[in-house]
Protein backbone atom coordinates (compact mmCIF):
# COMPACT_ATOMS: atom_id res chain seq x y z
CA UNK A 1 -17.02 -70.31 -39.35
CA UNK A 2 -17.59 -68.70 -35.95
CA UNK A 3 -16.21 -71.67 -34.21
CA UNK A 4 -13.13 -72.07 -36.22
CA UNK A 5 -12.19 -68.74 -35.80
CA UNK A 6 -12.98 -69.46 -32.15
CA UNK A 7 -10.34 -72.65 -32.24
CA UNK A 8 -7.62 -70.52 -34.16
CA UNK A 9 -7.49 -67.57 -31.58
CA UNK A 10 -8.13 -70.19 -28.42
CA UNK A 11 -4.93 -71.69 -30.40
CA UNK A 12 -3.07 -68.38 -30.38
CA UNK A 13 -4.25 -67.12 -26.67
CA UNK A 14 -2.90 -70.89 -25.20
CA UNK A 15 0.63 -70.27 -27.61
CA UNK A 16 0.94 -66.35 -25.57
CA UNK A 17 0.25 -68.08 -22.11
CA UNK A 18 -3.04 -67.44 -21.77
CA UNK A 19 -4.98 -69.23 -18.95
CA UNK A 20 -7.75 -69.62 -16.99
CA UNK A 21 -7.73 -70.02 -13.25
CA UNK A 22 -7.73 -74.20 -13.94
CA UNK A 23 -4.16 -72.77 -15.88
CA UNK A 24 -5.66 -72.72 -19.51
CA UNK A 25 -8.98 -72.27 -21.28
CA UNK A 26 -11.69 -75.21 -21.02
CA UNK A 27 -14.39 -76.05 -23.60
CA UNK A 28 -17.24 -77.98 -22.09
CA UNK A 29 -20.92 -78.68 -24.61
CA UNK A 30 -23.47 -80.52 -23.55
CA UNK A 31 -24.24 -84.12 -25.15
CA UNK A 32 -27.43 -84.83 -22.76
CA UNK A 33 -30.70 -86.15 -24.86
CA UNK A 34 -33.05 -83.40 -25.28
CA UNK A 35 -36.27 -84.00 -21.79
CA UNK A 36 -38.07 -80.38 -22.47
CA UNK A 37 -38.22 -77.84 -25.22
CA UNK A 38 -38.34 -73.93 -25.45
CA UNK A 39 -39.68 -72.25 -28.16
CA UNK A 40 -37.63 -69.74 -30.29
CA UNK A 41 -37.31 -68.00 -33.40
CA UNK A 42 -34.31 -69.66 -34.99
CA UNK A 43 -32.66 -72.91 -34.74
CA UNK A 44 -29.58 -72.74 -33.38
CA UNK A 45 -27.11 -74.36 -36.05
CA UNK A 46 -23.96 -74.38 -33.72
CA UNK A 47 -23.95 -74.84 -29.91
CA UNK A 48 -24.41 -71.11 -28.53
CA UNK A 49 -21.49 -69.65 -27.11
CA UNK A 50 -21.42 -68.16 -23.40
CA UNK A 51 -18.06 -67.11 -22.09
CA UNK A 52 -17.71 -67.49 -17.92
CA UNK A 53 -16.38 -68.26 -14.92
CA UNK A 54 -18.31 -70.69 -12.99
CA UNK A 55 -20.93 -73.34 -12.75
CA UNK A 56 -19.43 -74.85 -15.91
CA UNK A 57 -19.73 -78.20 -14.61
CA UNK A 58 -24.14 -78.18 -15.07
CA UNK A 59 -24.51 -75.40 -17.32
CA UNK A 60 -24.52 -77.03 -20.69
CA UNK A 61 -26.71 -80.47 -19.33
CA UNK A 62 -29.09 -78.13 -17.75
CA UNK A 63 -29.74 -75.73 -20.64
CA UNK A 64 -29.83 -78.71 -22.89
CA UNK A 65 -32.57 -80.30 -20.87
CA UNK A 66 -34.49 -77.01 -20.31
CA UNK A 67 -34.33 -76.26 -24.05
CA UNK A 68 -33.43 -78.73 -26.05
CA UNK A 69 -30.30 -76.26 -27.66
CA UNK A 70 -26.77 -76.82 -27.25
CA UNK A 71 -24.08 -74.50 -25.49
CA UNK A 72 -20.50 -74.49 -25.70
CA UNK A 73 -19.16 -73.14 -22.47
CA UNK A 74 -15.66 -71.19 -22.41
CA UNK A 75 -14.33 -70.80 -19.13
CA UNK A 76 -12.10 -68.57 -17.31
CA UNK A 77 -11.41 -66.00 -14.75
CA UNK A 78 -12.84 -61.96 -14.73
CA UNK A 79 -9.41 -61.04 -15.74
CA UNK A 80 -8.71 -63.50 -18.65
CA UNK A 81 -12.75 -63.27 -20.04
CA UNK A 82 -12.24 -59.52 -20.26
CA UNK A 83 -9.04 -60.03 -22.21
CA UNK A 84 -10.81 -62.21 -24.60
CA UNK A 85 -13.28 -60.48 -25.27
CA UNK A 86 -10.97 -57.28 -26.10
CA UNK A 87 -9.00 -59.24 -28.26
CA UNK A 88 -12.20 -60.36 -30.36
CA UNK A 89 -13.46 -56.90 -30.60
CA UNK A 90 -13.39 -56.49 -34.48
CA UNK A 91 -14.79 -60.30 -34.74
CA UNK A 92 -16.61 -61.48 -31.65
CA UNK A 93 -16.38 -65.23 -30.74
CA UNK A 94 -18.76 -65.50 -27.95
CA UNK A 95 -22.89 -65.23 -28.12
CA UNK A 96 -23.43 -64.38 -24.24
CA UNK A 97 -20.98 -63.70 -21.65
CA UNK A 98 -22.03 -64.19 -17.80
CA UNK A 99 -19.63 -63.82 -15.02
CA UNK A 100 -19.65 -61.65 -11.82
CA UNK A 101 -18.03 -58.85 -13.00
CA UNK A 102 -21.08 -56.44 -13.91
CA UNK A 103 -19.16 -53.09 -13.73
CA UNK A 104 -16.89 -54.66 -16.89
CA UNK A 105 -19.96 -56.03 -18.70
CA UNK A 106 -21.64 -52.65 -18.75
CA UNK A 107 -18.28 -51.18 -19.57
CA UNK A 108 -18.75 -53.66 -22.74
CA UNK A 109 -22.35 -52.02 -23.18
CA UNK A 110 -20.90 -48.09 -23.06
CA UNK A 111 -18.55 -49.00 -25.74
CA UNK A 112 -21.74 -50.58 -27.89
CA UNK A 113 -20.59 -54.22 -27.99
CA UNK A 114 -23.74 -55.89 -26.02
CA UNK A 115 -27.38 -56.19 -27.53
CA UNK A 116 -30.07 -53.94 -26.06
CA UNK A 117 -33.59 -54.13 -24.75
CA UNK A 118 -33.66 -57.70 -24.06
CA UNK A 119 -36.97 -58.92 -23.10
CA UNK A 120 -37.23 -62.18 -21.14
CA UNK A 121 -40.51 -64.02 -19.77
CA UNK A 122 -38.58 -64.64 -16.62
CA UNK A 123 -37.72 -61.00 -15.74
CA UNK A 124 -40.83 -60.83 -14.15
CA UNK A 125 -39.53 -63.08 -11.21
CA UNK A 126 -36.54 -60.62 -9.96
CA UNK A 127 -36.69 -59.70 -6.86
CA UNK A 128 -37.09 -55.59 -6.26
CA UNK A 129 -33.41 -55.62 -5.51
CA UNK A 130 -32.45 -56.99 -7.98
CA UNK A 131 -34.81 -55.37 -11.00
CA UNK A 132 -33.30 -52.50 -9.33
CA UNK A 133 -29.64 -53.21 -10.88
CA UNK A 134 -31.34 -54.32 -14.60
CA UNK A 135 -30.26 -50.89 -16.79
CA UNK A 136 -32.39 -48.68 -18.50
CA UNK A 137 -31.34 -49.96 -21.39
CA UNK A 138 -32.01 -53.85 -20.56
CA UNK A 139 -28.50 -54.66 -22.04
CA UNK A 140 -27.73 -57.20 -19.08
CA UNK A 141 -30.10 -58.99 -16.20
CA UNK A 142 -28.50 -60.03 -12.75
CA UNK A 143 -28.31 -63.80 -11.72
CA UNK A 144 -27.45 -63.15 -8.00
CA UNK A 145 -24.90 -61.51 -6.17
CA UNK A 146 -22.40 -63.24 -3.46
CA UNK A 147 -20.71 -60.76 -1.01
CA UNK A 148 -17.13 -59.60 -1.91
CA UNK A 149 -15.84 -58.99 1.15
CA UNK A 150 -18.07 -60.46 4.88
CA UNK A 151 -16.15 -59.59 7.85
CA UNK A 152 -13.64 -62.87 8.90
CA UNK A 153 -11.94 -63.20 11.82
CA UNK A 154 -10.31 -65.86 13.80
CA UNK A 155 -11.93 -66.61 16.91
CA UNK A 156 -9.06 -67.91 18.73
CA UNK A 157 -6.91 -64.61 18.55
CA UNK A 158 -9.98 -62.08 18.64
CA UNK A 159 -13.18 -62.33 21.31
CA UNK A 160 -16.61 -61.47 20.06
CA UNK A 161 -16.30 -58.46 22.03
CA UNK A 162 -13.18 -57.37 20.69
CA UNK A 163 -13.65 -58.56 16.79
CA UNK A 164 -15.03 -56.05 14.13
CA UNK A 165 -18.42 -55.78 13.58
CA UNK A 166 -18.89 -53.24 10.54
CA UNK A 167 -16.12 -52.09 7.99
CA UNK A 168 -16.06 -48.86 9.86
CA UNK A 169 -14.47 -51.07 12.55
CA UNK A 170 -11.61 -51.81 10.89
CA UNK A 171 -9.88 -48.72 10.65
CA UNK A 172 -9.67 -48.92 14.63
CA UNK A 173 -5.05 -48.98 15.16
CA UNK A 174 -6.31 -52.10 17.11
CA UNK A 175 -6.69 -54.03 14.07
CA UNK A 176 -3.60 -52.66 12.68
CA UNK A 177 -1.13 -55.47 10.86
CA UNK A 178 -4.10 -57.76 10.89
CA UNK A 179 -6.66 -57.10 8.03
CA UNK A 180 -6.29 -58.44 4.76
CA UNK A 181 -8.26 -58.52 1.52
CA UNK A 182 -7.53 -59.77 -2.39
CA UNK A 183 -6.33 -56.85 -5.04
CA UNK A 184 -9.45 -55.73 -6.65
CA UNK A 185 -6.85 -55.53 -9.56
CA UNK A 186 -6.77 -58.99 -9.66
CA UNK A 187 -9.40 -60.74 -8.25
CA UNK A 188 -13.04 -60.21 -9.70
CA UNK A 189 -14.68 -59.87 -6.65
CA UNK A 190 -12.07 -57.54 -5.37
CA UNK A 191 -13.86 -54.90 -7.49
CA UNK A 192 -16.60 -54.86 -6.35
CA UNK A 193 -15.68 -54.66 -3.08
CA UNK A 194 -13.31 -51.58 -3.63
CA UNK A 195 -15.82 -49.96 -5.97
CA UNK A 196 -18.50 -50.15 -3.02
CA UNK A 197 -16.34 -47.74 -0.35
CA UNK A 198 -15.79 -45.28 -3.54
CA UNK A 199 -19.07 -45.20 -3.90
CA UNK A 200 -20.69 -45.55 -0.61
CA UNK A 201 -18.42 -42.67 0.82
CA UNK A 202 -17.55 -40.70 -2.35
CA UNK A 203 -13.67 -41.14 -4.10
CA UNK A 204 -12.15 -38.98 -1.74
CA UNK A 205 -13.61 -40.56 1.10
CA UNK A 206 -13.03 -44.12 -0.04
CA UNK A 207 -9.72 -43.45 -0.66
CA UNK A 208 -8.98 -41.53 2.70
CA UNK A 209 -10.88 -45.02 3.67
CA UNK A 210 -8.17 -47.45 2.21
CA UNK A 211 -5.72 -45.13 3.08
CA UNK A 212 -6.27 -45.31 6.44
CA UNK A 213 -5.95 -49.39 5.94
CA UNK A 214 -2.98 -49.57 4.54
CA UNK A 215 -0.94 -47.09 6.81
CA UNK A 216 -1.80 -49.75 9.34
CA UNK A 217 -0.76 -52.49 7.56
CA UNK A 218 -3.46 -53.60 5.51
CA UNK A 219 -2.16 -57.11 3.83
CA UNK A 220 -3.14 -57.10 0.11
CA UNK A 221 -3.03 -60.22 -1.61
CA UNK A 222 -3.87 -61.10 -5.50
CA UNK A 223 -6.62 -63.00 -4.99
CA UNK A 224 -9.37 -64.93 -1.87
CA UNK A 225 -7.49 -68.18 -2.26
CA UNK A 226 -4.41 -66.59 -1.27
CA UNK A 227 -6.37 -64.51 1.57
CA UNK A 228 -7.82 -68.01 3.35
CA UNK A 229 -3.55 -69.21 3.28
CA UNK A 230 -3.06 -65.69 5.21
CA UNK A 231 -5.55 -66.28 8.02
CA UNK A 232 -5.23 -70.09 8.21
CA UNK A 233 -1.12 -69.47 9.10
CA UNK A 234 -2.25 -66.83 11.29
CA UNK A 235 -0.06 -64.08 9.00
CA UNK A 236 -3.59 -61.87 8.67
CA UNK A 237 -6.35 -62.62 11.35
CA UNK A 238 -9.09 -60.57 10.39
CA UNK A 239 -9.99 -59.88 6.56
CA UNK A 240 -13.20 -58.99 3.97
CA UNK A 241 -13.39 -62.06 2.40
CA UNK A 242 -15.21 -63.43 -0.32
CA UNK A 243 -18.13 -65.15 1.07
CA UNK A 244 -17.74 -68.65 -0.59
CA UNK A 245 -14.01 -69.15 0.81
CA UNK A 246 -15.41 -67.75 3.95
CA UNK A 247 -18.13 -70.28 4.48
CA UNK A 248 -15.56 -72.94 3.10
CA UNK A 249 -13.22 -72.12 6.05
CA UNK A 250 -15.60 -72.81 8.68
CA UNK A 251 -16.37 -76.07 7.37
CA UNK A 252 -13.45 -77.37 7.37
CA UNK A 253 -13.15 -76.75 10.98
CA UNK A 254 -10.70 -73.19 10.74
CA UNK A 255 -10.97 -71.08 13.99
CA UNK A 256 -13.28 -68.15 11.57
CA UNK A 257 -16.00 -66.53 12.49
CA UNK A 258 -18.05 -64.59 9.71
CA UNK A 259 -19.73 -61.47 10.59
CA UNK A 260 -22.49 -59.68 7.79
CA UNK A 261 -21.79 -55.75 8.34
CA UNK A 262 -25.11 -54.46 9.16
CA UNK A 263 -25.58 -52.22 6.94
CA UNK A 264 -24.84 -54.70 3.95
CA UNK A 265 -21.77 -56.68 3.19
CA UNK A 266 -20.04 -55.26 -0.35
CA UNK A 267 -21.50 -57.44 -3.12
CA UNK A 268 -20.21 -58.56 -6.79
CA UNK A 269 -23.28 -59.26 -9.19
CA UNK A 270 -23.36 -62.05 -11.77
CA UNK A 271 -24.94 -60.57 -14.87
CA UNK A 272 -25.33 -62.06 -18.25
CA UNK A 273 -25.68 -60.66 -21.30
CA UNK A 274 -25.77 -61.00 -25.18
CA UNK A 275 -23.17 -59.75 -27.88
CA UNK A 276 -24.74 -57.58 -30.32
CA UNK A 277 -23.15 -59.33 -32.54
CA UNK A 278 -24.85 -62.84 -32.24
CA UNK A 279 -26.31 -64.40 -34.59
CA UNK A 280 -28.18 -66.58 -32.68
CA UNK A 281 -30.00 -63.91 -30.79
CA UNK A 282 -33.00 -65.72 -29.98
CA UNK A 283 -31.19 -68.69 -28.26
CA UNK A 284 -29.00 -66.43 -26.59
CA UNK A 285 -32.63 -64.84 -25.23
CA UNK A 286 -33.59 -68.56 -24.18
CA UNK A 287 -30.16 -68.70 -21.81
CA UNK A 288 -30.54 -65.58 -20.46
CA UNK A 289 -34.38 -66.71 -19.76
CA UNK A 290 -33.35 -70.13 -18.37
CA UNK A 291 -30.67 -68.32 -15.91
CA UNK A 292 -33.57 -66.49 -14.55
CA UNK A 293 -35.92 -69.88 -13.90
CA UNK A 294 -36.05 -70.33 -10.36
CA UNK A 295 -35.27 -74.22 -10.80
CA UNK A 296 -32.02 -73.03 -12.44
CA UNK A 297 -30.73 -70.71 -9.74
CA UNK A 298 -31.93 -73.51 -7.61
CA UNK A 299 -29.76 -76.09 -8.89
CA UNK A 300 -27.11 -73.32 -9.11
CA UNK A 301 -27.66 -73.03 -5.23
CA UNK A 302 -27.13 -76.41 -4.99
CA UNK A 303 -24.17 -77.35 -6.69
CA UNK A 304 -21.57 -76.47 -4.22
CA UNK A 305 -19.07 -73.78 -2.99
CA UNK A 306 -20.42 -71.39 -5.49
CA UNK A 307 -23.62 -71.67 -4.48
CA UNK A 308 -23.04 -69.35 -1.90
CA UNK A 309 -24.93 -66.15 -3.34
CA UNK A 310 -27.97 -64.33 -3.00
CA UNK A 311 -30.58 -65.64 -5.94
CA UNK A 312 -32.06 -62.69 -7.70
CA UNK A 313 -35.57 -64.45 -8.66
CA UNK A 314 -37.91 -65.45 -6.13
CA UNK A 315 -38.84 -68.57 -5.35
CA UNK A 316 -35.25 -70.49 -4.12
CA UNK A 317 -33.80 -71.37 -0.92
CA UNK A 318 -30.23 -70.25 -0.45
CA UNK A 319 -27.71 -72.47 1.66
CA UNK A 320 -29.31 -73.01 4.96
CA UNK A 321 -25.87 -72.12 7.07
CA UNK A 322 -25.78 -68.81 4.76
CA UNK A 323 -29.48 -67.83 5.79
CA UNK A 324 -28.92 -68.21 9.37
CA UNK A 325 -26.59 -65.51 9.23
CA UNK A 326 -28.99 -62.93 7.81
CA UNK A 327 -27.01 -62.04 4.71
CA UNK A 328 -28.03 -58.22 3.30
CA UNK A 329 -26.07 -57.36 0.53
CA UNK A 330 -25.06 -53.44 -0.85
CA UNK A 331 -23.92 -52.90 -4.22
CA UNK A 332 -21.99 -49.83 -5.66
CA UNK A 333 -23.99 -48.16 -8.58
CA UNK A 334 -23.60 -49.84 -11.97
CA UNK A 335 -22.37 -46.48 -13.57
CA UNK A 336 -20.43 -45.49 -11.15
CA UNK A 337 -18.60 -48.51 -10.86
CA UNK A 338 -18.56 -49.06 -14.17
CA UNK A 339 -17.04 -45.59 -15.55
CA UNK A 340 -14.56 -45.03 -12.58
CA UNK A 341 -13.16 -49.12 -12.78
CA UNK A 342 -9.87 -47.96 -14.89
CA UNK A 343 -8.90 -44.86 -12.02
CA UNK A 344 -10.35 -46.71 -9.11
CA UNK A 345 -7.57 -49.79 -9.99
CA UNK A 346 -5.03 -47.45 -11.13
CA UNK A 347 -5.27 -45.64 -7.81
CA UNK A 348 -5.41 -48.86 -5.42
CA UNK A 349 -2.22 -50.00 -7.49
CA UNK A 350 -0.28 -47.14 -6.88
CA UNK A 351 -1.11 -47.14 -3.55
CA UNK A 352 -0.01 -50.58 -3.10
CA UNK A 353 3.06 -50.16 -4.65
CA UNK A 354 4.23 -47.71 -2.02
């Protein structure tokens, strides 16, 4: 019944214009033959359900081998997940959600949609910063965390000497009419990014912060994509970039250097967590344990652009090119972020607008 109701509003959402960032909503369940077994509770009697934005390519063939259980994957981006998800409030269609976008996931928790006090074998492998950003509550774990914005520049307008080398930097009139970044209105990893300076300096200080950016010409664009056309056609030549479409500029040979702020490059957290409203809570505890296996997040490493991120278990070796540059990542407070998101936006909309 779940699924059907599932098929009638994925009808409905597709009819209203609804899409994902491939331009509409995509399905994928794994088929694979069952190679290794975990042992739950229940038996799932319908593939489980995980709404998110990435890695849907391997996600349902690994979790099939790992577990032997099915899972129906339902893709799109931050924006359009979120939307779902709102509009399924009174009769929920997904079993676990994971995306980067952990500010709106505990949002989901303060308004008593996600189950609570999860307990997962695998937990025990997080690394301190990351069991760090797992709540009180245990209504979501972390994944890993990619950085929102690294410093970008390109090399053949700005020396080493006279590129930024901190966000601090950037605020320098030198830079003016050349920094650029994605709307954290629009892009999920915009967020976080914005949400880090509110924090990290107080609201009145981050927004004296972005102030400061846009009265010289800070170049505000809806999402990364659209940030990597800016500095390849030389219209922005410095920007805080999302780390995977930085790392994908340099190798295809673009004049960018990437420079990892000191103190910690602004980071967006992938978190998963479970719908109290599953009924297949004990399989949705087996994908949230299998996300956490260190061969998982190793194959997630693995499997391309994405796999630009930070793991949050131990055992796994990031991207080689990544760990030369001596990534450290710093994340905005969960509640913070999470209870100022609607005024934080509002604000950096306004501003824009102007």
């Amino acid at each position: 019944m779940k699924k059907l109701l599932f098929l009638v509003l994925s009808g409905l959402l597709v009819l209203s214009g609804c899409s994902s960032s491939n331009s509409e909503t995509e399905t994928t369940t794994s088929e694979s033959a069952t190679t290794e077994t975990t042992s739950v509770d229940d038996q799932a009697s319908e593939p489980l359900t995980v709404y998110l934005n990435d890695f849907d390519a391997i996600i349902p063939e690994l979790f099939k081998e790992k577990t032997g259980y099915d899972v129906e994957v339902v893709v799109g981006n931050g924006a359009e997940t979120m939307s779902r998800i709102e509009a399924e409030k009174s009769n929920p269609q997904w079993d676990v959600v994971w995306m980067d976008s952990m500010y709106d996931i505990y949002n989901l928790n303060l308004d008593g949609q996600l189950m609570t006090g999860i307990e997962v074998d695998n937990a025990s492998g997080l690394t301190d910063f990351f069991s760090a950003l797992v709540p009180e509550d245990k209504c979501f774990y972390p994944t890993g965390a990619h950085s929102a914005g690294v410093i970008v520049y390109r090399n053949d307008v700005w020396s080493e000497a006279d590129a930024p080398t901190s966000y601090d930097d950037l605020t320098d009139p030198k830079y003016a009419d050349a920094v650029a970044m994605a709307d954290p209105g629009v892009a999920a990893p915009a967020y976080p990014l914005a949400a880090y300076f509110m924090d990290s300096l107080g609201l009145d200080g981050g927004q004296a912060y972005f102030t400061t950016l846009f009265e010289q010409g800070l170049k505000v664009y809806p999402k990364n994509p659209q940030v990597v056309e800016a500095l390849a056609s030389g219209e922005a030549t410095i920007a805080m970039l999302q780390e995977s479409n930085a790392y994908s500029m340099v190798a295809e040979g673009e004049p960018i250097t990437i420079v990892w702020p000191e103190d910690g490059a602004a980071a967006s957290t992938r978190v998963a967590a479970i719908s109290a409203s599953t009924d297949q809570p004990d399989i949705a505890k087996a994908f949230i344990n299998f996300l956490l296996d260190p061969e998982v997040q190793q194959a997630l490493v693995d499997a391309g652009d994405e796999g630009y991120f930070t793991p949050s278990v131990d055992g796994v070796t990031p991207k080689a090119d990544r760990e030369a540059d001596q990534p450290k990542l710093a994340v905005a407070d969960v509640q913070f972020g999470a209870e100022n998101e609607a005024d934080i936006k509002a604000w950096f909309a306004d501003y824009s607008a102007q």
